[in-house]
N, C-alpha and C. Protein backbone atom coordinates (compact mmCIF):
# COMPACT_ATOMS: atom_id res chain seq x y z
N UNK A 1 97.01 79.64 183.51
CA UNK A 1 98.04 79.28 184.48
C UNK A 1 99.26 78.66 183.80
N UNK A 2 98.85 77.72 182.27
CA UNK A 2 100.19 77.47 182.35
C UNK A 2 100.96 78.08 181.54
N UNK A 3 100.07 78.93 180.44
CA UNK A 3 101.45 80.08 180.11
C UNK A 3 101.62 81.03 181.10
N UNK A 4 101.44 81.36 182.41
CA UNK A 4 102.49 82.23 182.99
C UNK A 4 103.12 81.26 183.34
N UNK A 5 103.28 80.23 183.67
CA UNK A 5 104.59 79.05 183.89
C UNK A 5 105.56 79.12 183.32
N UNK A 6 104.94 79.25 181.85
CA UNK A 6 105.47 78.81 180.66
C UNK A 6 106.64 80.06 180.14
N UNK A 7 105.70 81.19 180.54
CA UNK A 7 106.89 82.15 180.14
C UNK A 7 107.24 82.68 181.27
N UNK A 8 107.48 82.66 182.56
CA UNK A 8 107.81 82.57 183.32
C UNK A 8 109.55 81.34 183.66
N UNK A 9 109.05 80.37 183.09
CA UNK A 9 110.37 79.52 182.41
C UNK A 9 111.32 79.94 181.16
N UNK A 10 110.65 80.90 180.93
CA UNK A 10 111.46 81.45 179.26
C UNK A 10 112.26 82.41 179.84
N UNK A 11 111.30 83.24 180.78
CA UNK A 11 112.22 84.13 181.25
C UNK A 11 113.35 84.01 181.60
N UNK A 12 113.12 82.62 182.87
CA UNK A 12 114.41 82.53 183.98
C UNK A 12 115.40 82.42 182.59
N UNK A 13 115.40 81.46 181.32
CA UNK A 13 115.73 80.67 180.56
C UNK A 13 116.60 81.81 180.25
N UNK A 14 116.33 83.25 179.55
CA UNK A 14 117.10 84.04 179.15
C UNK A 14 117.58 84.59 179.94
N UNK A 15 117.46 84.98 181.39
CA UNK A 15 117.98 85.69 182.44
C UNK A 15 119.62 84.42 182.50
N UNK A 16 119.07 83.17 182.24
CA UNK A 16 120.36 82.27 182.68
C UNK A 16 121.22 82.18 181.64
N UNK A 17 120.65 82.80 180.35
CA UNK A 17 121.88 82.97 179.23
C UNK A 17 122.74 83.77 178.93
N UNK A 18 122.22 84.51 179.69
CA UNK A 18 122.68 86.51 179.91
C UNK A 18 123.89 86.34 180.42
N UNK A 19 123.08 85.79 181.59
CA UNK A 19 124.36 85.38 182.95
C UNK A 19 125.27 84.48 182.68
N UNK A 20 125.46 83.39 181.78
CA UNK A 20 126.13 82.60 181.02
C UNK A 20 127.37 83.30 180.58
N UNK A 21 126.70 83.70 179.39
CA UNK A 21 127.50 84.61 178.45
C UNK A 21 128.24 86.29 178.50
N UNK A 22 127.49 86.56 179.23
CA UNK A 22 127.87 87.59 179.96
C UNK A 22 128.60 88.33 181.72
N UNK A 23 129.01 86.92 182.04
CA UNK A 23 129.46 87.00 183.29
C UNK A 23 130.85 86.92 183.47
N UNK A 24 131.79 87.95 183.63
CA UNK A 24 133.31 87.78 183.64
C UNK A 24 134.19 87.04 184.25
N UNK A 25 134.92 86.39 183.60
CA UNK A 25 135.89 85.38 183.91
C UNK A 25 137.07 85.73 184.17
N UNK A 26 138.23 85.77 185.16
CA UNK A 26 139.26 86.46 185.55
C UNK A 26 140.14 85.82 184.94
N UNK A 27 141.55 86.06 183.92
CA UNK A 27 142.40 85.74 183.62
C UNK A 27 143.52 85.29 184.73
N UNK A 28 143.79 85.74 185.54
CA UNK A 28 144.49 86.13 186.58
C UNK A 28 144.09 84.42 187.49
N UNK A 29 143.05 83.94 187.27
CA UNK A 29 142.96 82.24 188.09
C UNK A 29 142.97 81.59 186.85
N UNK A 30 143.67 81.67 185.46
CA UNK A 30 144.04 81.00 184.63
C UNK A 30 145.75 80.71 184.84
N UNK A 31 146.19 81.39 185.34
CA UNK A 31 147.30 81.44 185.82
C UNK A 31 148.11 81.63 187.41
N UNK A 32 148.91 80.60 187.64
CA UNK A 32 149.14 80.11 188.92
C UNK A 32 150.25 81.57 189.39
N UNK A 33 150.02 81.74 190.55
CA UNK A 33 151.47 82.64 190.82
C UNK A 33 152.24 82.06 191.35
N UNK A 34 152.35 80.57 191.10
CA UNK A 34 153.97 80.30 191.97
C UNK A 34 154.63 79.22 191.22
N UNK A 35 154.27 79.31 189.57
CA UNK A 35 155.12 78.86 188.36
C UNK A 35 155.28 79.71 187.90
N UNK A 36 156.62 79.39 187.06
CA UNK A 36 157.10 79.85 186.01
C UNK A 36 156.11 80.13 185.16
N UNK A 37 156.06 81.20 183.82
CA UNK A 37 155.08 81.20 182.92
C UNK A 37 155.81 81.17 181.60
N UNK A 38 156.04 80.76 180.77
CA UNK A 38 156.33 80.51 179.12
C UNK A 38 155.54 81.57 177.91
N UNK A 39 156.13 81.96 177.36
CA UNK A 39 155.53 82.94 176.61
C UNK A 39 156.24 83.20 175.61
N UNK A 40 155.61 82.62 174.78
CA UNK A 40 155.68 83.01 173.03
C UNK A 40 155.33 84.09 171.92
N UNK A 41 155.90 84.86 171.71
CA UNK A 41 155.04 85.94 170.63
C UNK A 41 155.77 85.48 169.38
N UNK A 42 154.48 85.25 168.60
CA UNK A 42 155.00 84.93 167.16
C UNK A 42 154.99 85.85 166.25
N UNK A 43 155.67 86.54 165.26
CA UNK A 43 155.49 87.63 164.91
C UNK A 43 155.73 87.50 163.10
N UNK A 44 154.48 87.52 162.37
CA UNK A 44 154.15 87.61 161.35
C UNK A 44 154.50 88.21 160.20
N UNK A 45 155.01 87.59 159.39
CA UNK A 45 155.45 88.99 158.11
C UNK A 45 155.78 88.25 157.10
N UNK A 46 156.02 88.80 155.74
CA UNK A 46 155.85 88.35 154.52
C UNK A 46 157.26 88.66 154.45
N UNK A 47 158.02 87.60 153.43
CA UNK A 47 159.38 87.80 153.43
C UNK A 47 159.13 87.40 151.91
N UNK A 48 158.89 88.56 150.31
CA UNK A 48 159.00 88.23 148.69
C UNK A 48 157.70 87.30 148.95
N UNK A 49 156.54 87.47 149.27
CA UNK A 49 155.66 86.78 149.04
C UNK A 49 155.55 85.98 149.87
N UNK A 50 156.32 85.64 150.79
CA UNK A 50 156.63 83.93 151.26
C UNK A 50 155.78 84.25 153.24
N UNK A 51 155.31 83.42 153.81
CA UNK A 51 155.11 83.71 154.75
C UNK A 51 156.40 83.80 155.84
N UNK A 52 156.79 84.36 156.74
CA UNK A 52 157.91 84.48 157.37
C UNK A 52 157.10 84.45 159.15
N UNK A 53 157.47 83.52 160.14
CA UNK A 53 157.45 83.80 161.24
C UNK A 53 158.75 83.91 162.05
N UNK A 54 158.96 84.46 162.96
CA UNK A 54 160.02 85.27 164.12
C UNK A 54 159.30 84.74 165.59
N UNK A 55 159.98 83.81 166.38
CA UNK A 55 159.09 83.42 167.54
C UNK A 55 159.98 83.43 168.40
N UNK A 56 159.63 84.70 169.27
CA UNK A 56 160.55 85.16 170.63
C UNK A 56 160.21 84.31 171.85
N UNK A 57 160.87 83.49 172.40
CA UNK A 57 160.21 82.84 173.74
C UNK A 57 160.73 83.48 175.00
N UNK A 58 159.67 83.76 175.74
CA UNK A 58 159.90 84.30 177.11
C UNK A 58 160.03 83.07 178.45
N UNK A 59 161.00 82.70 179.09
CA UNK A 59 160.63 81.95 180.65
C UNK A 59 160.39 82.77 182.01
N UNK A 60 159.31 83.52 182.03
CA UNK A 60 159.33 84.32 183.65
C UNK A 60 158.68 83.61 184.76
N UNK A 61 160.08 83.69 185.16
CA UNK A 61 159.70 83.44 186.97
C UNK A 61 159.05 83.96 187.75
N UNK A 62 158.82 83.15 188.98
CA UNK A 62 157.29 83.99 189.46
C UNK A 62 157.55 84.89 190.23
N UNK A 63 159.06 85.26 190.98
CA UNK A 63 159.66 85.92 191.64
C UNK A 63 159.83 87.45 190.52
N UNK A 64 159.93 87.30 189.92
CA UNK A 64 160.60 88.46 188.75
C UNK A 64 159.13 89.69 188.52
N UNK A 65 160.26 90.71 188.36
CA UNK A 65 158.98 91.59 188.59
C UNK A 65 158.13 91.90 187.05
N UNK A 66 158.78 91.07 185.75
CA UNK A 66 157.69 91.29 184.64
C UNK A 66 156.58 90.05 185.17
N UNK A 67 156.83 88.78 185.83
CA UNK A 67 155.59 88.06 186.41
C UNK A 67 154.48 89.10 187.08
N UNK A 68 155.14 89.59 187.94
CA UNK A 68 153.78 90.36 188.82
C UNK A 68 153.78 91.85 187.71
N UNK A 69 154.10 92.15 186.67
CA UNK A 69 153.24 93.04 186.11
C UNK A 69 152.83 92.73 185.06
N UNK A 70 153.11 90.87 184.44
CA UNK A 70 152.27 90.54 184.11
C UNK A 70 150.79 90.24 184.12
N UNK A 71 150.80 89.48 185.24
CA UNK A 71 149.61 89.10 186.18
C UNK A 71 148.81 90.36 186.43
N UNK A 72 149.23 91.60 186.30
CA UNK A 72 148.58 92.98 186.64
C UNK A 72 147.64 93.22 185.74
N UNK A 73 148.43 92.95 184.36
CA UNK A 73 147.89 92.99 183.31
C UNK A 73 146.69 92.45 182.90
N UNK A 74 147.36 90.68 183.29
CA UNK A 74 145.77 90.29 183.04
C UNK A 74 144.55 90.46 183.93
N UNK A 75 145.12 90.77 185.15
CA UNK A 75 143.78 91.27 186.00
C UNK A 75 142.86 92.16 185.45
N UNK A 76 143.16 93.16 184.98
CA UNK A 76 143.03 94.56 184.39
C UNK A 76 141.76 93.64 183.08
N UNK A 77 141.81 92.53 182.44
CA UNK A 77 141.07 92.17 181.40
C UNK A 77 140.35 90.68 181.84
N UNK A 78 138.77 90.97 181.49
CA UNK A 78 138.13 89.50 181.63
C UNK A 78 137.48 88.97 180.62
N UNK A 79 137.58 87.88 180.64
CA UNK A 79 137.25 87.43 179.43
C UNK A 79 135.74 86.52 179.51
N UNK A 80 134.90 86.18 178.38
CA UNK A 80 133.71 85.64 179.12
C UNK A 80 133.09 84.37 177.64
N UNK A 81 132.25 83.86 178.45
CA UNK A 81 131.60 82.69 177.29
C UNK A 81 131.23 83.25 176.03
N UNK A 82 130.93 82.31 174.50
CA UNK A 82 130.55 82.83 173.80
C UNK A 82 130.06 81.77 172.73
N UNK A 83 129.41 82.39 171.75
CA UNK A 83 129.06 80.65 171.39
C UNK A 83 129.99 80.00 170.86
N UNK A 84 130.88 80.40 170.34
CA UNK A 84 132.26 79.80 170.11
C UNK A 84 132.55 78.50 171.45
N UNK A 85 132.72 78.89 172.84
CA UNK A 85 132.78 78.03 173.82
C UNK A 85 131.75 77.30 173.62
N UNK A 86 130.44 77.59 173.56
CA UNK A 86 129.12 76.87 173.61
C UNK A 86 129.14 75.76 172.70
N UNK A 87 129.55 75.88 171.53
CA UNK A 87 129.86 74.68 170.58
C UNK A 87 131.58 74.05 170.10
N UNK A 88 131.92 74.40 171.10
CA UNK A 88 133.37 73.78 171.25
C UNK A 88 134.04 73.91 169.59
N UNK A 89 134.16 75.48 169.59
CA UNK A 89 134.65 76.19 168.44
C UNK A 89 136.21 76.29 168.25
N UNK A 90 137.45 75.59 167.68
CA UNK A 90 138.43 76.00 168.19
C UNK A 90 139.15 77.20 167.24
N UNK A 91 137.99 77.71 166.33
CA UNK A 91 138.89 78.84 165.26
C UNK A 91 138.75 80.11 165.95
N UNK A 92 140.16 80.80 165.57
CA UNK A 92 140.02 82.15 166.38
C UNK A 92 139.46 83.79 164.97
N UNK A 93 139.82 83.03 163.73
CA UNK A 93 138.99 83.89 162.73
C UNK A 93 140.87 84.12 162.41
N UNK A 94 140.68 85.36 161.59
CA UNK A 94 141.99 85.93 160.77
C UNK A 94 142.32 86.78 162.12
N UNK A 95 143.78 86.58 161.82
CA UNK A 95 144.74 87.24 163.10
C UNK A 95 144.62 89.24 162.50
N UNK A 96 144.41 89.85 163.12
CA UNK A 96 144.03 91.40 163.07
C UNK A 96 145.57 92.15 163.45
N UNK A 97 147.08 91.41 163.95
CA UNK A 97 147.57 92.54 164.18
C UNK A 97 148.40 91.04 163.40
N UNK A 98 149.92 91.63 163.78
CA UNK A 98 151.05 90.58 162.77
C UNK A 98 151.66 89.99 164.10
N UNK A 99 150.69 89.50 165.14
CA UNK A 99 151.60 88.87 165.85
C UNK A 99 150.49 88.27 166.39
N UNK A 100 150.68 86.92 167.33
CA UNK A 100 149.66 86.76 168.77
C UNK A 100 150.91 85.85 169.54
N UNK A 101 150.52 85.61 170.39
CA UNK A 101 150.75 85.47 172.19
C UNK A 101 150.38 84.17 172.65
N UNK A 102 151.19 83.38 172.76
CA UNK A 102 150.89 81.86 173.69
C UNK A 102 152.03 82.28 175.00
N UNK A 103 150.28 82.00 176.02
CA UNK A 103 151.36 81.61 177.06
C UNK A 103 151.19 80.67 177.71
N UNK A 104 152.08 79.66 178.03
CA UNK A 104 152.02 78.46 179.13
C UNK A 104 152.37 78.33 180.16
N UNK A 105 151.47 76.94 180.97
CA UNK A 105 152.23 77.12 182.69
C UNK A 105 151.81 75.87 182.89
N UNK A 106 152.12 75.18 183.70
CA UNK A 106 151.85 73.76 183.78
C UNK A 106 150.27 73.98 183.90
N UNK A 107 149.37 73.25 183.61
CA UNK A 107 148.20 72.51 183.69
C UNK A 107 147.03 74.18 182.86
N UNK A 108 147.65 75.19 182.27
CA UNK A 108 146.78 76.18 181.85
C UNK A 108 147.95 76.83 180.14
N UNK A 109 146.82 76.91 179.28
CA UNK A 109 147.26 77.81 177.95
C UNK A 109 146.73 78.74 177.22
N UNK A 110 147.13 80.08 177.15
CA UNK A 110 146.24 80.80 176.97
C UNK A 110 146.97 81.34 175.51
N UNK A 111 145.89 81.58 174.51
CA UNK A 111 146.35 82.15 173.12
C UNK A 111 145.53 83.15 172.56
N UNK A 112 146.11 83.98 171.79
CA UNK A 112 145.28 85.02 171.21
C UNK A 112 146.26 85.77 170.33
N UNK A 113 145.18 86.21 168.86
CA UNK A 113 146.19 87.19 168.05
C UNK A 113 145.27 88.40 167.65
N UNK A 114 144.85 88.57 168.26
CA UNK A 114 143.82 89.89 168.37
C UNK A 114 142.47 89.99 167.96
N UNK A 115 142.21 89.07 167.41
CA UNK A 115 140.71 88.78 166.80
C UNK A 115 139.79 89.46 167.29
N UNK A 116 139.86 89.36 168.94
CA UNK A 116 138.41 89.59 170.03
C UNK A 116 138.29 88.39 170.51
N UNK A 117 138.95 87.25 170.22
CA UNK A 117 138.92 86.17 170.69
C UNK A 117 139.93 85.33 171.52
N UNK A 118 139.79 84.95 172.69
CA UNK A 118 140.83 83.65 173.42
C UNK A 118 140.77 82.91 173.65
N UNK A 119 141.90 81.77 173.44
CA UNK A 119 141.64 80.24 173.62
C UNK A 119 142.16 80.18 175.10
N UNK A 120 141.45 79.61 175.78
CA UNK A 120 141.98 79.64 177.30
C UNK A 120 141.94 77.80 177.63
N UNK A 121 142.68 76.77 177.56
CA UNK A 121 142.55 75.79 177.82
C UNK A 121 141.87 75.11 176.79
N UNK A 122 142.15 75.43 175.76
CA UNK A 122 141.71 74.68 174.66
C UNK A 122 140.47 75.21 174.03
N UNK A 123 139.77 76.21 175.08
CA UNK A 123 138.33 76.28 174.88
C UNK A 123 138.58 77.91 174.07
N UNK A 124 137.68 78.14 173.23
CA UNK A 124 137.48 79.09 172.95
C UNK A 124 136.32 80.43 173.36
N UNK A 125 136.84 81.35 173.62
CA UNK A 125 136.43 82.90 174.47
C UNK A 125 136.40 83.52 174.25
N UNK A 126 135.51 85.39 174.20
CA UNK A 126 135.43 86.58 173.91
C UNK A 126 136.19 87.41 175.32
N UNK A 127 137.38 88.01 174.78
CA UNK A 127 137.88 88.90 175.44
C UNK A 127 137.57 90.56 175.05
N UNK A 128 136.70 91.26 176.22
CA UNK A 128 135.97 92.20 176.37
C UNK A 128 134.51 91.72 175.23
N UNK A 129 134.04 92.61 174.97
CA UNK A 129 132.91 92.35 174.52
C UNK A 129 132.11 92.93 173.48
N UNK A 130 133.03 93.71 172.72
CA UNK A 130 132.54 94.28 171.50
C UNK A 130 133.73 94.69 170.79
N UNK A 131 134.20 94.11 169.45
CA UNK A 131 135.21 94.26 168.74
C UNK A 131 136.70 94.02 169.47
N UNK A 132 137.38 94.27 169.27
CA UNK A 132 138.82 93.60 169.47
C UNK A 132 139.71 94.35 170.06
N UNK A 133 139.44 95.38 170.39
CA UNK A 133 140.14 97.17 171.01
C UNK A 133 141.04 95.88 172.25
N UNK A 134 140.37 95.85 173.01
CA UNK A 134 140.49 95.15 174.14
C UNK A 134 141.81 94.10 174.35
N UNK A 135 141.58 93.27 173.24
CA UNK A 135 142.36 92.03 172.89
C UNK A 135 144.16 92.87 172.34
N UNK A 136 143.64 93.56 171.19
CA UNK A 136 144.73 94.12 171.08
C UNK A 136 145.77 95.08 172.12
N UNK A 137 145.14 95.26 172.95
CA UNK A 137 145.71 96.37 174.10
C UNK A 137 145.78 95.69 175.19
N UNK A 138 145.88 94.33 175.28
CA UNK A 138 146.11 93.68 176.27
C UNK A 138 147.32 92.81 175.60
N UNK A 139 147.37 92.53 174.52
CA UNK A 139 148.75 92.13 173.74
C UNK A 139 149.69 92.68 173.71
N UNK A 140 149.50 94.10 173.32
CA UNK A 140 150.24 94.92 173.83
C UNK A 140 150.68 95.77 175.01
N UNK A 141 150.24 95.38 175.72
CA UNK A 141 150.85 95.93 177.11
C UNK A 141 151.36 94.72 177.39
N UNK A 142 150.94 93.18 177.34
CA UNK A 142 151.74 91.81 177.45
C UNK A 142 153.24 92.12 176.69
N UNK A 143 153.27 92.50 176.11
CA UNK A 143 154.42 92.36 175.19
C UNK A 143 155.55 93.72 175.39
N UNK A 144 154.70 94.80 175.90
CA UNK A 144 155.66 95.96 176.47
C UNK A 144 156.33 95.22 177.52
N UNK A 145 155.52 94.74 178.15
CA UNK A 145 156.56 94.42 179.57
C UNK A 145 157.49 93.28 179.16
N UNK A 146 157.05 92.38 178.26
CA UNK A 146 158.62 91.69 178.19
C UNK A 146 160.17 92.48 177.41
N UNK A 147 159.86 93.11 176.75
CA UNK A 147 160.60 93.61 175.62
C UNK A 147 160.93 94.98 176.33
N UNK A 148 160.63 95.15 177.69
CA UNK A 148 161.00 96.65 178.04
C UNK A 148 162.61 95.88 178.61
């Protein structure tokens, strides 16, 4: 009787880690629709050896129509726990493209440079869920719409 308890508790135990770690988180209630949003792309490059950054700042209003096809955007991608969050990890690893993406809004900050990884409020996150396809193609469609 008490190992079926016993693994019967192991079970729920992994059924609740699954669901943990694997349960999608909407970008889209990381961000308010009736502020302004701030948005930074920093853009990476070697200038004779030397490191060189280029940092474009965006202010969109919530009225403006790159806000709502922003917000489209991030609907379109969820992001979810990982042990990185689990042990209050704040490294995102080596940046994979020559740029990443801060964006701010009062009381929420979201960052990423393609890793596979996002800092959403300080905390660190897996955006999609296997390699970085995801991360990168959500940077870039972020970044088409400002620059269109």
């Amino acid at each position: 009787m008490k190992k079926k308890v016993a693994l019967l508790f192991m079970g729920l135990a992994v059924i609740t880690c699954c669901l943990m770690f694997w349960w999608p988180l909407s970008l889209t209630q990381v961000i308010s629709d009736d502020a302004s949003l701030f948005i930074s792309i920093v853009d990476i490059n070697l200038d004779g050896g030397k490191p060189l950054q280029l940092v474009t700042n965006y202010n969109v209003e919530p009225e403006s129509e790159e806000f709502l096809l922003i917000r489209q955007a991030l609907g379109r991608y969820s992001y979810h726990r990982s042990w990185c969050t689990l042990f209050n990890s704040n490294s995102q690893g080596k940046h994979r493209v020559d740029y990443f993406i801060v964006m701010l809004q009062e009381g929420a900050i979201i960052s990423t440079g393609g890793t596979g990884q996002i800092e959403v409020n300080a905390r660190q996150y897996r955006l999609g869920y296997w390699g970085n396809k995801t991360n990168i193609h959500m940077m870039n469609e972020i970044r088409g719409v400002l620059e269109q």
